[in-house]
Protein backbone atom coordinates (compact mmCIF):
# COMPACT_ATOMS: atom_id res chain seq x y z
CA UNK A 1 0.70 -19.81 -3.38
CA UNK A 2 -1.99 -16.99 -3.96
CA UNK A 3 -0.53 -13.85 -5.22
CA UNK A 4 -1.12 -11.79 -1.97
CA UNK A 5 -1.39 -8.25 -1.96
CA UNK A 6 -1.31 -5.48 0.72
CA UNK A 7 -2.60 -2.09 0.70
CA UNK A 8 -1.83 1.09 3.25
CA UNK A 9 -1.23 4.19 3.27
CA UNK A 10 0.35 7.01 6.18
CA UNK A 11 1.35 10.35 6.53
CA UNK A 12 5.14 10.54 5.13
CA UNK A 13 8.14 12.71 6.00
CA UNK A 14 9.18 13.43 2.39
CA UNK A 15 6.52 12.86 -0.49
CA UNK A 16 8.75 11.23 -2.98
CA UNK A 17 9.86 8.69 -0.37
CA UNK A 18 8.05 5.66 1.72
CA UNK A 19 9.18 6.96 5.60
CA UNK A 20 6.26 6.97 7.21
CA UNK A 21 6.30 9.02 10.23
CA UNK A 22 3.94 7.52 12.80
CA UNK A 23 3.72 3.66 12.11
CA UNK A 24 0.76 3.38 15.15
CA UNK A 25 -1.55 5.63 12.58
CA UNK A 26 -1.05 3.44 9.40
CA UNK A 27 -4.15 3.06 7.30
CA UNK A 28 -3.98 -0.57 6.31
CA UNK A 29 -7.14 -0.78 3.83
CA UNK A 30 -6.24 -4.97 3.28
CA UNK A 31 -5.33 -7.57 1.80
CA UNK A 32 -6.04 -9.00 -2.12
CA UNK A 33 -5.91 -12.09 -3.81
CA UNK A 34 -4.78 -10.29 -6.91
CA UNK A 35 -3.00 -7.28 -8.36
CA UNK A 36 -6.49 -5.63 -10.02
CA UNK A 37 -8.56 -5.81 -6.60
CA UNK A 38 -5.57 -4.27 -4.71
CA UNK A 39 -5.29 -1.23 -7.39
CA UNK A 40 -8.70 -0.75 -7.62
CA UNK A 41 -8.46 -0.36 -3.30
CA UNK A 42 -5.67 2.23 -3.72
CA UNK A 43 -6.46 4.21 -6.02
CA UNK A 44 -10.29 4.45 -3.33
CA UNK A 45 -7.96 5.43 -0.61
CA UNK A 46 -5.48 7.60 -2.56
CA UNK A 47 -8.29 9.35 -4.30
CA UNK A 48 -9.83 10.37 -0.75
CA UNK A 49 -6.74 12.16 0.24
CA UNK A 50 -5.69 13.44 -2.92
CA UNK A 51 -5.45 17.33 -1.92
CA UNK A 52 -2.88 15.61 0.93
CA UNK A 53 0.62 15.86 0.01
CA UNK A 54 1.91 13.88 2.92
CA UNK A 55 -0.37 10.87 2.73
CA UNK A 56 0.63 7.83 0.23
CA UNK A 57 -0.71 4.58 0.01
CA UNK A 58 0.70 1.89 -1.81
CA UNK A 59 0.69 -1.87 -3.11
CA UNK A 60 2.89 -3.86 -1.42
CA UNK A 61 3.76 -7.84 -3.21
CA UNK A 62 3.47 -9.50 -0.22
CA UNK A 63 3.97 -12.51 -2.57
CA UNK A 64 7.25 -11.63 -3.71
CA UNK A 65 8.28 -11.33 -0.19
CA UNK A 66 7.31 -14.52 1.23
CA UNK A 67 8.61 -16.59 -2.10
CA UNK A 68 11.02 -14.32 -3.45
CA UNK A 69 12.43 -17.36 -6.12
CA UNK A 70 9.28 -18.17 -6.83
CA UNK A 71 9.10 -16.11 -9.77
């Protein structure tokens, strides 16, 4: 199974946590084959809105989710 990554970003209620308040307005920049192509994609999109307190964007395993024994 290829190591699938996901990266998006949102406006959040709380900085230090992941509730994103409108789930229609996600940013979902894509999906990677591997861990270095989906950093190098977040920190693009997390650099843009760095004076932004409210928006985060993150790298989400989608690998470990679909196979979580896998590992």
């Amino acid at each position: 199974m290829s190591k699938l990554h996901l990266v998006f970003g949102g406006r959040v209620s709380d900085p230090q946590g992941l509730d994103f308040v409108d789930l229609n307005a996600l940013d979902v920049v894509g999906l990677f084959p591997d861990y270095k192509s989906a950093e190098k994609a977040w920190r693009s999109a997390a650099q843009r809105t760095v004076d932004d307190a409210e928006m985060k964007y993150v790298v989400v395993h989608l690998h470990k989710l679909l196979q979580p024994d896998a590992e």
